[in-house]
Protein backbone atom coordinates (compact mmCIF):
# COMPACT_ATOMS: atom_id res chain seq x y z
CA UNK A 1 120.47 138.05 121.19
CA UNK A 2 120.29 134.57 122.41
CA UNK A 3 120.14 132.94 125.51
CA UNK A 4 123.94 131.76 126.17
CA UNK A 5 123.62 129.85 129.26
CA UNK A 6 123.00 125.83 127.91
CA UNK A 7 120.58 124.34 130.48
CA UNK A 8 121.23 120.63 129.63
CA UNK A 9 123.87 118.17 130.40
CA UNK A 10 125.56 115.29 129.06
CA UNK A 11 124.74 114.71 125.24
CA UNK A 12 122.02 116.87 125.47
CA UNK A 13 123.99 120.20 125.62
CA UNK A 14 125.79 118.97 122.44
CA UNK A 15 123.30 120.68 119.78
CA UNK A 16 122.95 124.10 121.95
CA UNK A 17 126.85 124.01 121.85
CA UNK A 18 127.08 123.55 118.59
CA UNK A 19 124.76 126.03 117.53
CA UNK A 20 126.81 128.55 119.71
CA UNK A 21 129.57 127.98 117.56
CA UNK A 22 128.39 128.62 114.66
CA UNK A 23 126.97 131.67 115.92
CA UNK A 24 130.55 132.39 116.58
CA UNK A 25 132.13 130.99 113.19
CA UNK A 26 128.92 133.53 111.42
CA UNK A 27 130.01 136.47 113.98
CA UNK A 28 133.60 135.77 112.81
CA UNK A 29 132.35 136.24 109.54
CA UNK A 30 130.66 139.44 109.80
CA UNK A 31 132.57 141.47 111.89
CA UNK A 32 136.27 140.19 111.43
CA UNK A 33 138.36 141.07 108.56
CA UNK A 34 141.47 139.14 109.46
CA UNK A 35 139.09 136.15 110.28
CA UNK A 36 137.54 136.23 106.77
CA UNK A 37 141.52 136.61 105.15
CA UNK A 38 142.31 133.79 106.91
CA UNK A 39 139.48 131.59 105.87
CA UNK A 40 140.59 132.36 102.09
CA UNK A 41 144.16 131.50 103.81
CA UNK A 42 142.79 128.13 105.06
CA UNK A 43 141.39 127.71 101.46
CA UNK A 44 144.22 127.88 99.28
CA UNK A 45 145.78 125.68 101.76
CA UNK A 46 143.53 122.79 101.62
CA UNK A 47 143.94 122.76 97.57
CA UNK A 48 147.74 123.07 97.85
CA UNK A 49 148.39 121.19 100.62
CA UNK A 50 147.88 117.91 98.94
CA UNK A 51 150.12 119.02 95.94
CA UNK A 52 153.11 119.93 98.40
CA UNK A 53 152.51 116.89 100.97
CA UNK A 54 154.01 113.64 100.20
CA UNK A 55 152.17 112.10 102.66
CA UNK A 56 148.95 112.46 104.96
CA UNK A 57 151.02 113.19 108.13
CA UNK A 58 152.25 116.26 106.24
CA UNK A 59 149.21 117.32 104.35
CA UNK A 60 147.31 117.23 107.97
CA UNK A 61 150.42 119.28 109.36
CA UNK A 62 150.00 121.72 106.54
CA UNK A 63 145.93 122.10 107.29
CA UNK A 64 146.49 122.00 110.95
CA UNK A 65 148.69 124.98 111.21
CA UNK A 66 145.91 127.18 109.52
CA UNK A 67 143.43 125.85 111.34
CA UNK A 68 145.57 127.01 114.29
CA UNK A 69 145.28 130.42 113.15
CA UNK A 70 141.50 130.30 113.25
CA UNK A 71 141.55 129.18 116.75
CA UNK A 72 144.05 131.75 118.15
CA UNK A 73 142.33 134.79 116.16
CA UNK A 74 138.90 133.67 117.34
CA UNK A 75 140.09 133.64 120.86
CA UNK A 76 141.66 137.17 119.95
CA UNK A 77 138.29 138.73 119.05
CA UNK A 78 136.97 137.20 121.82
CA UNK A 79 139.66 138.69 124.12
CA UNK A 80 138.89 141.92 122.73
CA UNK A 81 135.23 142.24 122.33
CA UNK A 82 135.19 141.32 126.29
CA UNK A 83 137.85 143.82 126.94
CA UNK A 84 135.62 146.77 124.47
CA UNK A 85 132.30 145.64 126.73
CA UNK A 86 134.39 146.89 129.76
CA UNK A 87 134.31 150.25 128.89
CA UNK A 88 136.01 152.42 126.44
CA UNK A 89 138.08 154.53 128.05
CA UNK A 90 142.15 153.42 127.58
CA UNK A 91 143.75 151.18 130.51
CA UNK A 92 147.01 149.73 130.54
CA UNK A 93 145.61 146.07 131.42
CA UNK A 94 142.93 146.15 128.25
CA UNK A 95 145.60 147.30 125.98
CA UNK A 96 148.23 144.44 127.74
CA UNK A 97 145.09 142.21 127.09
CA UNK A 98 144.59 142.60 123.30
CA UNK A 99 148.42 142.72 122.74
CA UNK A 100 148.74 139.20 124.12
CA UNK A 101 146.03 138.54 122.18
CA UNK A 102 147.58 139.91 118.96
CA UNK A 103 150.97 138.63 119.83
CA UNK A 104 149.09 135.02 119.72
CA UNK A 105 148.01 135.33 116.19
CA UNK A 106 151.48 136.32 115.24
CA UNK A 107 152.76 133.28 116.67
CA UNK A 108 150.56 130.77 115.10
CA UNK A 109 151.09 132.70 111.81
CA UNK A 110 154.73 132.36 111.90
CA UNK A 111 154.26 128.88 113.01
CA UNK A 112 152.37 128.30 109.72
CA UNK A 113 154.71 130.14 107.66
CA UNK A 114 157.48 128.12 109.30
CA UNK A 115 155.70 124.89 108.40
CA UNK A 116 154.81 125.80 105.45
CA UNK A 117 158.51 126.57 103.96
CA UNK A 118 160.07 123.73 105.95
CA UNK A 119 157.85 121.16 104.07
CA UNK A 120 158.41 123.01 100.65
CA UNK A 121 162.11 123.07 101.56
CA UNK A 122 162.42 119.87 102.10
CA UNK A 123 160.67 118.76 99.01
CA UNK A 124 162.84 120.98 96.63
CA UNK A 125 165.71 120.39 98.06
CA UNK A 126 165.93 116.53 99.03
């Protein structure tokens, strides 16, 4: 395990940052199903996007939105590996904690989904 706290300031903490983040993006990876299904999510969108979009403020919408469901399911697994280092047993406030969380991902996934048919819409229909 590696040291988390970033000793440097300014431009120098950049690199430690950024190597923290991938640490997170590989930990995402490993031990995150729905993180890894929505990698092969943000995937197919990046080579359909440009076939749907007819132009780059809707092809970045398109990738945005999945992107957005990165974000909000990494700060889900976040929310609940802090809530499992806690403890174990059940209480009301950890579960309340990773059904926000949960209720997050649904959110920006129904965003997407919304996005997603609202630009197709539009393009079959008009």
């Amino acid at each position: 395990m590696s040291d988390y706290k970033i000793k440097e300031s300014g431009l120098a903490r950049l690199l430690p940052a950024f190597k923290f983040s991938v640490q997170g993006i590989k930990r995402g990876l490993k031990d995150e199903s729905a993180f890894r299904l929505e990698l092969w999510l943000l995937l197919a969108a990046v080579i359909l996007a440009p076939v749907v979009s007819k132009s780059l403020f809707e092809w970045l919408l398109l990738i945005a939105v999945v992107v957005l469901i990165l974000i909000v399911e990494l700060i889900n697994s976040a929310i609940e590996a802090v809530v499992d280092r806690i403890g174990t047993e059940f209480h009301d406030l950890s579960g309340a904690a990773k059904d926000y969380g949960s209720a997050a991902v649904l959110f920006s996934s129904l965003l997407a989904a919304l996005t997603w048919l609202t630009v197709l819409a539009k393009h079959l229909l008009f």
